[in-house]
N, C-alpha and C. Protein backbone atom coordinates (compact mmCIF):
# COMPACT_ATOMS: atom_id res chain seq x y z
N UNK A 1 118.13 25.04 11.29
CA UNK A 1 118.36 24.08 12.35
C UNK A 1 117.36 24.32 13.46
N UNK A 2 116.58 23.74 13.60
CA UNK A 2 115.51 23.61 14.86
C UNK A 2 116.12 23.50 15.73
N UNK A 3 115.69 24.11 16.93
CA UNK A 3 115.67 24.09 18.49
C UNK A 3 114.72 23.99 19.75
N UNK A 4 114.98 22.56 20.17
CA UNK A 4 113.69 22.70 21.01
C UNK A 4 113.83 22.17 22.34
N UNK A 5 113.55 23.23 23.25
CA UNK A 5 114.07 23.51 24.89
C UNK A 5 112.25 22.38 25.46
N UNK A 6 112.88 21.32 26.27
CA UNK A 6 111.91 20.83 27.06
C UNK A 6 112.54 21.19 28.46
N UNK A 7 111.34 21.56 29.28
CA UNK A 7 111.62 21.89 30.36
C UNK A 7 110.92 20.90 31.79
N UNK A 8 111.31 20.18 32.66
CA UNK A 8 110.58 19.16 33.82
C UNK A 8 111.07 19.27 34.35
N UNK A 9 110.18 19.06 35.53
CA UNK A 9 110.81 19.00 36.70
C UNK A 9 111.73 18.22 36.91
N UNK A 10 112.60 18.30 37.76
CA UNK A 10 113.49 17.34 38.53
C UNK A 10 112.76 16.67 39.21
N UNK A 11 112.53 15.27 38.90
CA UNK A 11 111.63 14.34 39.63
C UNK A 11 112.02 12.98 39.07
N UNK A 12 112.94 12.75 38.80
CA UNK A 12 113.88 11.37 38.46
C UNK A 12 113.44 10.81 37.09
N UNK A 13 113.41 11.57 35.83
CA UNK A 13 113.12 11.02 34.71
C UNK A 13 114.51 10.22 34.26
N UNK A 14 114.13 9.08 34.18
CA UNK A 14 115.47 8.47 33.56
C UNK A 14 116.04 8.45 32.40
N UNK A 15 117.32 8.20 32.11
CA UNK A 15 117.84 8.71 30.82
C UNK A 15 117.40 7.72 29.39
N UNK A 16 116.50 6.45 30.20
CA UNK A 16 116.19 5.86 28.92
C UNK A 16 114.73 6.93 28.66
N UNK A 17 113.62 7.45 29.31
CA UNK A 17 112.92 8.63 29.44
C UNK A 17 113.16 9.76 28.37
N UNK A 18 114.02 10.15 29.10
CA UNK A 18 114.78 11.36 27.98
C UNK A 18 115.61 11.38 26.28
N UNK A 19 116.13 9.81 26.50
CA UNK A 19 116.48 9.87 25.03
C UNK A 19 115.03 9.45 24.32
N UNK A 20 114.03 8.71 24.68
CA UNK A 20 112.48 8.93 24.16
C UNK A 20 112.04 10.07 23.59
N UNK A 21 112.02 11.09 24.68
CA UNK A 21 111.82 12.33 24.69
C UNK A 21 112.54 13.11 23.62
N UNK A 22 113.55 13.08 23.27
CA UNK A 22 114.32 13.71 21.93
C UNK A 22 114.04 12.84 20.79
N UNK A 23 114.63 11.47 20.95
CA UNK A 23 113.79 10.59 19.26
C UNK A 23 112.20 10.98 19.42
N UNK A 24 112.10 11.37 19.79
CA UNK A 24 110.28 11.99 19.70
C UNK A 24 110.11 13.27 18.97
N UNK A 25 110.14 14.01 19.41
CA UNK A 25 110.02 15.46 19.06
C UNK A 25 111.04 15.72 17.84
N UNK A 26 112.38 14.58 17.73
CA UNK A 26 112.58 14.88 16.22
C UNK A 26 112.22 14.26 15.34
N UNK A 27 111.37 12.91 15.70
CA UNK A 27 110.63 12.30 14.81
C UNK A 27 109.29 13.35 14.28
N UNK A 28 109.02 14.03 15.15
CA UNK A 28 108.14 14.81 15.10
C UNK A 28 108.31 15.79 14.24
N UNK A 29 109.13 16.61 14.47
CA UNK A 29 109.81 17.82 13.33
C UNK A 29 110.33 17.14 12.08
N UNK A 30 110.45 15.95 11.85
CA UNK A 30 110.90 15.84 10.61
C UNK A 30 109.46 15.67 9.70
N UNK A 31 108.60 14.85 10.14
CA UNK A 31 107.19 14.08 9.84
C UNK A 31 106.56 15.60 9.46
N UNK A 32 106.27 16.56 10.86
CA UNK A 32 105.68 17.47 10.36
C UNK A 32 105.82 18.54 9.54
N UNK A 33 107.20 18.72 9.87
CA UNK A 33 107.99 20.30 9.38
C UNK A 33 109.26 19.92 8.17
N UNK A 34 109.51 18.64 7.92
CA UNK A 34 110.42 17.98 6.77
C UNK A 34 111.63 18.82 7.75
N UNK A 35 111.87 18.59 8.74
CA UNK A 35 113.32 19.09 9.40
C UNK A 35 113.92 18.19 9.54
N UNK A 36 115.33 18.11 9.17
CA UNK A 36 116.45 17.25 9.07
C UNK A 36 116.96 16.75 10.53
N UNK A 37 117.20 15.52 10.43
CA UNK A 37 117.25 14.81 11.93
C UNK A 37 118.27 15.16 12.62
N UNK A 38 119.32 15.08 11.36
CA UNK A 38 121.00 15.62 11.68
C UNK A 38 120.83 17.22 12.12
N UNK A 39 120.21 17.87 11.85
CA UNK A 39 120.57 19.32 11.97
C UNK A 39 119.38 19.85 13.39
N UNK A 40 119.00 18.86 13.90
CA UNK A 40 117.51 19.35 15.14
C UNK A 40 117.96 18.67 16.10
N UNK A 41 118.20 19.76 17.12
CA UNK A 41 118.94 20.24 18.79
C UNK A 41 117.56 19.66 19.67
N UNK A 42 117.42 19.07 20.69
CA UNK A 42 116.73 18.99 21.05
C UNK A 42 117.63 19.08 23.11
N UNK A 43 116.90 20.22 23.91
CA UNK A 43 117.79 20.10 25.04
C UNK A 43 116.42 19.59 26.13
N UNK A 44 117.03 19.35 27.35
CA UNK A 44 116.08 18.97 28.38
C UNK A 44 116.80 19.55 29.56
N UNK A 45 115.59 20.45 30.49
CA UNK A 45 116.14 21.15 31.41
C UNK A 45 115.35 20.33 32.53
N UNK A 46 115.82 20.56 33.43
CA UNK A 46 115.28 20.09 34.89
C UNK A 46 115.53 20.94 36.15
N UNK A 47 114.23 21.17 36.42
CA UNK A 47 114.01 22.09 37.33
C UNK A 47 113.50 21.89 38.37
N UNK A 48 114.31 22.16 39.69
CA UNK A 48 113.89 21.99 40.97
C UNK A 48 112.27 22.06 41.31
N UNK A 49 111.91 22.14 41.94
CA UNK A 49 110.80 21.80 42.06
C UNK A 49 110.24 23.46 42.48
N UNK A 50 110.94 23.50 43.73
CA UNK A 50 111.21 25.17 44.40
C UNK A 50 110.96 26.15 43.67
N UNK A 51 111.71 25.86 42.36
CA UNK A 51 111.85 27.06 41.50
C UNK A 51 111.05 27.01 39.98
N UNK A 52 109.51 26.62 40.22
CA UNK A 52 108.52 26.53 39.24
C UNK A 52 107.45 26.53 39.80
N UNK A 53 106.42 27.31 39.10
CA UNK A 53 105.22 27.94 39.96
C UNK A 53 104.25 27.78 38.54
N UNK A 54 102.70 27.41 39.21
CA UNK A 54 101.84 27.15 38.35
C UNK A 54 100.54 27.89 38.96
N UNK A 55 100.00 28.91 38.37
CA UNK A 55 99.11 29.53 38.53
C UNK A 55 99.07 30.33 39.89
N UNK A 56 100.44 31.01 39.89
CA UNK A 56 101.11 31.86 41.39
C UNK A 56 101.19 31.14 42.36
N UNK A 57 101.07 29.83 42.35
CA UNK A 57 101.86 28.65 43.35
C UNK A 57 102.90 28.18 43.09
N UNK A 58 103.62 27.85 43.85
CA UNK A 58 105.13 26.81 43.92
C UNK A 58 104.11 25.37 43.67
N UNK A 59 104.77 24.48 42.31
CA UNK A 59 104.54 23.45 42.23
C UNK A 59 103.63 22.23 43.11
N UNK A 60 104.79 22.64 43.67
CA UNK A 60 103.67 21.38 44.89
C UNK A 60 102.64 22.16 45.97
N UNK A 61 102.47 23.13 45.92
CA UNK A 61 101.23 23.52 46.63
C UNK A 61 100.26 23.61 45.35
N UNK A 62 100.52 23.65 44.33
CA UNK A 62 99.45 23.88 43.20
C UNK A 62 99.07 22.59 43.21
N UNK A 63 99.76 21.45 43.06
CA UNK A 63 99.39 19.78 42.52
C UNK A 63 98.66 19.59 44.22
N UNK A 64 99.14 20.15 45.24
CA UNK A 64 98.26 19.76 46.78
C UNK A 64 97.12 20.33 46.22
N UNK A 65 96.34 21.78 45.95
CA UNK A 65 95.38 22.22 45.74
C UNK A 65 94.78 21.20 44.52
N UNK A 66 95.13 20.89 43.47
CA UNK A 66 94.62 20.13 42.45
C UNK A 66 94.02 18.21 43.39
N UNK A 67 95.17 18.39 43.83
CA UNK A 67 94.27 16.68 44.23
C UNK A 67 93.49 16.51 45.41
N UNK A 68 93.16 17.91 45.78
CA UNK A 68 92.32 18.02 47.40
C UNK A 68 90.87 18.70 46.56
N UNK A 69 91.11 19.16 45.32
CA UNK A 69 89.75 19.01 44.58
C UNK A 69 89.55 17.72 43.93
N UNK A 70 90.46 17.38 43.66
CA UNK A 70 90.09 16.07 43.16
C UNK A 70 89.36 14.83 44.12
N UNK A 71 89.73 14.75 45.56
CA UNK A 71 89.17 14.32 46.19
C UNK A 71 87.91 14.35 46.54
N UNK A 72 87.38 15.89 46.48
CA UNK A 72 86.14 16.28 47.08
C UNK A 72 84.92 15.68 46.04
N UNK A 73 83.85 14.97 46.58
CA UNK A 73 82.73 13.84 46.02
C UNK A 73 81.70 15.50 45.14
């Protein structure tokens, strides 16, 4: 039985979003890995924003640093 933990932020994915998000990835495991549709868990976590860090930043100071290079010509 497959198990597969997606993890996002809390940032208002909607639940038509998320059931996408699972018929996906078990369309996926069956196509690639012949895993049975009935027997593959698929969970979705959502995580504050506060409490996820990307390259020893808190989220949103990492995505501020990313689009203030992105700006620069």
């Amino acid at each position: 039985m497959p198990t597969v933990n997606i993890k996002i932020t809390r940032e208002g994915a909607t639940p038509e979003q998320k059931a996408e998000l699972i018929a996906g990835v078990t369309d996926l495991l069956q196509r690639v890995l012949d895993k049975n549709p009935a027997t593959t868990v698929v969970t979705i976590d959502e995580v504050e924003l506060e409490n996820w860090g990307i390259g020893g930043l808190p989220v949103r100071d990492y995505r501020a640093a990313q689009a203030a290079k992105a700006a620069k010509p």
